[in-house]
C-alpha atoms as a PDB file:
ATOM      1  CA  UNK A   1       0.000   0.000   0.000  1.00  0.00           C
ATOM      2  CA  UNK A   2       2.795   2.422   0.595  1.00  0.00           C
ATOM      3  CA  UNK A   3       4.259   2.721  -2.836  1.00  0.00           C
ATOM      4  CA  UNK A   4       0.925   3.149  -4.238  1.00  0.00           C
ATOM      5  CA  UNK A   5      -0.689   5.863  -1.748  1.00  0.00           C
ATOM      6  CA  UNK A   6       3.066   7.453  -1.928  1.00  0.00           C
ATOM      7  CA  UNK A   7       2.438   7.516  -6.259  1.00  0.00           C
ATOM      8  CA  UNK A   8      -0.976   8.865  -5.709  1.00  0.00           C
ATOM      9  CA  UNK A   9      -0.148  11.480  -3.056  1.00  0.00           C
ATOM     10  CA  UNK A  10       2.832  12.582  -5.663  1.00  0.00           C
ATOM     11  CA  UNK A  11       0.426  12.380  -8.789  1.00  0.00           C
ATOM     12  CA  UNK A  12      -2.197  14.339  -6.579  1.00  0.00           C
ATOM     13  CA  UNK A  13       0.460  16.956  -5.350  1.00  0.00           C
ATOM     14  CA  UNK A  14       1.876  17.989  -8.680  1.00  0.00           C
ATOM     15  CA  UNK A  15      -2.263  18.553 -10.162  1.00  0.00           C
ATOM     16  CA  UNK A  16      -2.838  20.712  -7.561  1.00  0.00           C
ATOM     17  CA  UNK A  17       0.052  22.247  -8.592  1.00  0.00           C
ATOM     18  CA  UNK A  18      -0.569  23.230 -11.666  1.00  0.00           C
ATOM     19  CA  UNK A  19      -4.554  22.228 -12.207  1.00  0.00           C
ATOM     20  CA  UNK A  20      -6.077  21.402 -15.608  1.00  0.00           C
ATOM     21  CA  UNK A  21      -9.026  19.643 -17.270  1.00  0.00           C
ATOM     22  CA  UNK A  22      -6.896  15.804 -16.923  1.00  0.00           C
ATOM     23  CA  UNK A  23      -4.224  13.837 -15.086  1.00  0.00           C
ATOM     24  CA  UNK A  24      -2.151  11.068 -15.690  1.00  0.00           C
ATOM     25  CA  UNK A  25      -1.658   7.808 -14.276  1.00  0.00           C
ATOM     26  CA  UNK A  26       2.335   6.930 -14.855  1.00  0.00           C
ATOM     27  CA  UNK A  27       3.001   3.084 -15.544  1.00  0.00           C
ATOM     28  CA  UNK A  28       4.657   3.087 -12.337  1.00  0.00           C
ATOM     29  CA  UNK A  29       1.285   3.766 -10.762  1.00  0.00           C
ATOM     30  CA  UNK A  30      -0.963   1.393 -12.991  1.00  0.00           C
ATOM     31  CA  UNK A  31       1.845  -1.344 -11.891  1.00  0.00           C
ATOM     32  CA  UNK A  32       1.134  -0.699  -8.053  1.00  0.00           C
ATOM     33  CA  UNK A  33      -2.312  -0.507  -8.793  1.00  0.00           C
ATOM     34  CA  UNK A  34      -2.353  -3.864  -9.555  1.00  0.00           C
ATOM     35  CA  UNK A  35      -0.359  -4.465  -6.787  1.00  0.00           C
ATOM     36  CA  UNK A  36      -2.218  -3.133  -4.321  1.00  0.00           C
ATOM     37  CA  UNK A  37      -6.029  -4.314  -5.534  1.00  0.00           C
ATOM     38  CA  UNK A  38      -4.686  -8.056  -6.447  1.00  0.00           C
ATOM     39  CA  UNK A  39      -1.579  -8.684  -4.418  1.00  0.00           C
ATOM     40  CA  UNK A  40       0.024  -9.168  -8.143  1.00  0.00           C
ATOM     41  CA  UNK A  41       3.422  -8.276  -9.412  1.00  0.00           C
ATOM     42  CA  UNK A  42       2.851  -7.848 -13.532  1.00  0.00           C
ATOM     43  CA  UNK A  43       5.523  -6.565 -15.378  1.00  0.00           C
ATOM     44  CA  UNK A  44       5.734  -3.815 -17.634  1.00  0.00           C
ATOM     45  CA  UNK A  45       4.827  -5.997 -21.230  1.00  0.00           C
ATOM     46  CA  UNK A  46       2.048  -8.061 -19.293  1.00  0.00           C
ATOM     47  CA  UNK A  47       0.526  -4.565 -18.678  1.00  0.00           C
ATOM     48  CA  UNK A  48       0.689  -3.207 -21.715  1.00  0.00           C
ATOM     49  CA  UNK A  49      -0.499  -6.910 -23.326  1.00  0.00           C
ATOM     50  CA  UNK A  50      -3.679  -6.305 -20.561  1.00  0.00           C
ATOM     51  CA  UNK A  51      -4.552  -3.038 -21.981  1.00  0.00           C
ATOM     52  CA  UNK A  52      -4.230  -3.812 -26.095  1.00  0.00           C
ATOM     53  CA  UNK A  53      -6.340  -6.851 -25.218  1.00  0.00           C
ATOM     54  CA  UNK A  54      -8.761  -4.181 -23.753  1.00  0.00           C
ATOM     55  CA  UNK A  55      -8.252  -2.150 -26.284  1.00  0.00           C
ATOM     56  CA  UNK A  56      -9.023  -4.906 -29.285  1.00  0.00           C
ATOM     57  CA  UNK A  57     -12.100  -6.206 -27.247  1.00  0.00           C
ATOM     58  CA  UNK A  58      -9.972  -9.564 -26.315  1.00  0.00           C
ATOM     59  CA  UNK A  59     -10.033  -9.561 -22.750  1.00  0.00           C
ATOM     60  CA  UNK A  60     -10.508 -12.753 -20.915  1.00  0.00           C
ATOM     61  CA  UNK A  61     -12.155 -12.977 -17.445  1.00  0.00           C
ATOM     62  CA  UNK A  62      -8.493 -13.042 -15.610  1.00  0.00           C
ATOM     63  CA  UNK A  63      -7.237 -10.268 -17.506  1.00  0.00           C
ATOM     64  CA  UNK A  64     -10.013  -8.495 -17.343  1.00  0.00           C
ATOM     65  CA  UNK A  65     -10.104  -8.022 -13.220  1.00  0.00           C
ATOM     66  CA  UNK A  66      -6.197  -7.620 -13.909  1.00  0.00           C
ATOM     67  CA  UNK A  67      -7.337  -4.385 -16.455  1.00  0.00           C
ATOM     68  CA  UNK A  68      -9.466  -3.482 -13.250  1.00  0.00           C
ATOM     69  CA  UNK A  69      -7.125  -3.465 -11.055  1.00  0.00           C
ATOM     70  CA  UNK A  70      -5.088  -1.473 -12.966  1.00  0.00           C
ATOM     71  CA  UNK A  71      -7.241   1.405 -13.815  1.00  0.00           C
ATOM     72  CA  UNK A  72      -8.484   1.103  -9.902  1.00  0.00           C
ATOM     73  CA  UNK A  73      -5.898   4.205  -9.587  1.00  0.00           C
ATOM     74  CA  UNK A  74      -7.417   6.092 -12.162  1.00  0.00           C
ATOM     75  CA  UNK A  75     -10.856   6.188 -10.354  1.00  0.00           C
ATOM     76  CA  UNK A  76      -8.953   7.238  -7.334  1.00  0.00           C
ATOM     77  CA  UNK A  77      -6.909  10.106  -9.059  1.00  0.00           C
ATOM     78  CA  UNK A  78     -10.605  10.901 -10.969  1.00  0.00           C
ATOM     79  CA  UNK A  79     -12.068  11.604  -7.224  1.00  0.00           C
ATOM     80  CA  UNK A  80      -9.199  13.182  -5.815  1.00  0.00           C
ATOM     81  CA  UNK A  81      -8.615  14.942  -8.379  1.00  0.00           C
ATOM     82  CA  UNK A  82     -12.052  16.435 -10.234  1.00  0.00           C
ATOM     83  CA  UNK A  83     -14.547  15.798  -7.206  1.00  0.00           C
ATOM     84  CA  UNK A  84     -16.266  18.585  -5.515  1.00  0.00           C
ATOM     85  CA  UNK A  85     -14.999  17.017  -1.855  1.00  0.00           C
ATOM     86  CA  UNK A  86     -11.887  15.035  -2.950  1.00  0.00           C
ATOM     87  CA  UNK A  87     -11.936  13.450   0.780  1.00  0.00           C
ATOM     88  CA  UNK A  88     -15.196  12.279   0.628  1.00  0.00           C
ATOM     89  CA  UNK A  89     -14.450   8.376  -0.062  1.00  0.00           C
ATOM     90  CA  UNK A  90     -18.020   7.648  -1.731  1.00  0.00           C
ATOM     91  CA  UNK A  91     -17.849  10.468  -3.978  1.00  0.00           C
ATOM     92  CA  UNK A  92     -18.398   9.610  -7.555  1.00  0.00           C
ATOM     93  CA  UNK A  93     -16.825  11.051 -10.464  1.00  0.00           C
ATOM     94  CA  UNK A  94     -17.303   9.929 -14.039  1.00  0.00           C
ATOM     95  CA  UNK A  95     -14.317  10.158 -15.817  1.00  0.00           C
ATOM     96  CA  UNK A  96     -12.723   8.866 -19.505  1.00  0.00           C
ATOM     97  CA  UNK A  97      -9.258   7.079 -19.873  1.00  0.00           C
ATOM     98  CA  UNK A  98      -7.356   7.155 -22.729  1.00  0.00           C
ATOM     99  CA  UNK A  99      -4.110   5.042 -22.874  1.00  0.00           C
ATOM    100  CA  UNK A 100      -1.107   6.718 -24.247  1.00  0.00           C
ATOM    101  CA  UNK A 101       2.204   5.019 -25.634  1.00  0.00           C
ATOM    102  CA  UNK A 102       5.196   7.058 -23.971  1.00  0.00           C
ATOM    103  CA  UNK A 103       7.969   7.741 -26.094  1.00  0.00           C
ATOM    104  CA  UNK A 104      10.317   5.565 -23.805  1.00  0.00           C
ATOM    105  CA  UNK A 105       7.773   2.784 -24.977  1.00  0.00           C
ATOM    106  CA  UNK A 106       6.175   2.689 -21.440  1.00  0.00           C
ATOM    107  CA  UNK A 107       2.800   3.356 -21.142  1.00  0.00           C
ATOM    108  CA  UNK A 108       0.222   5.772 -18.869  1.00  0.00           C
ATOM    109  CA  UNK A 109      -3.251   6.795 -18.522  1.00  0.00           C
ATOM    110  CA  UNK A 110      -4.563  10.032 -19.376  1.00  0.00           C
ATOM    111  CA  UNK A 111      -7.787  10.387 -17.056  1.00  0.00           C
ATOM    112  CA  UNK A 112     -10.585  13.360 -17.874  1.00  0.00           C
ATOM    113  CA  UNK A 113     -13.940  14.196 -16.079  1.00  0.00           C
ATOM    114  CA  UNK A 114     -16.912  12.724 -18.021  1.00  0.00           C
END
């Protein structure tokens, strides 16, 4: 749990910083993610495997709670983020994600309000 909260607490830190209409979850953070909602270590190509399969429609049922897990951050950051009382824990936000390819072939999640 502590490298994840640490990664959200950073990736919540630096958008309050400097606010704007998205935030991003790094690969770092999608990794612990996992980590932290399925006890699972995935590496870097399983993740990005997870998310084309996601992408192309060709999940499977373990891969798919593995995708959930994943993007389990980027309803966290979505709340913390975009929601009228970030510490409210029930709040709902409704948010987009759209996967981008780094240019150091890593990948991250680029999450919007809905």
């Amino acid at each position: 749990m502590a490298a994840f909260q640490a990664l959200i607490d950073t990736t919540v830190s630096e958008f309050r910083a400097d606010p704007r209409n998205k935030v991003y979850a790094s690969q770092d953070l999608l990794l612990a993610s996992v980590k932290e909602e399925l006890d699972k270590t995935l590496s870097p190509e399983e993740l990005q495997s997870i998310v084309s399969g996601y992408q192309s429609g060709d999940l499977d049922g373990d891969d798919e709670e593995i995708y959930d897990a994943a993007t389990f951050c980027c309803s966290v950051l979505a709340r913390e983020c975009f929601a009228d009382d970030p510490e409210d824990e029930d709040a709902e936000v409704d948010y987009d994600v759209e996967w981008i390819k780094n240019d150091d072939g890593s990948i991250s999640a680029e999450i919007r309000p809905a």
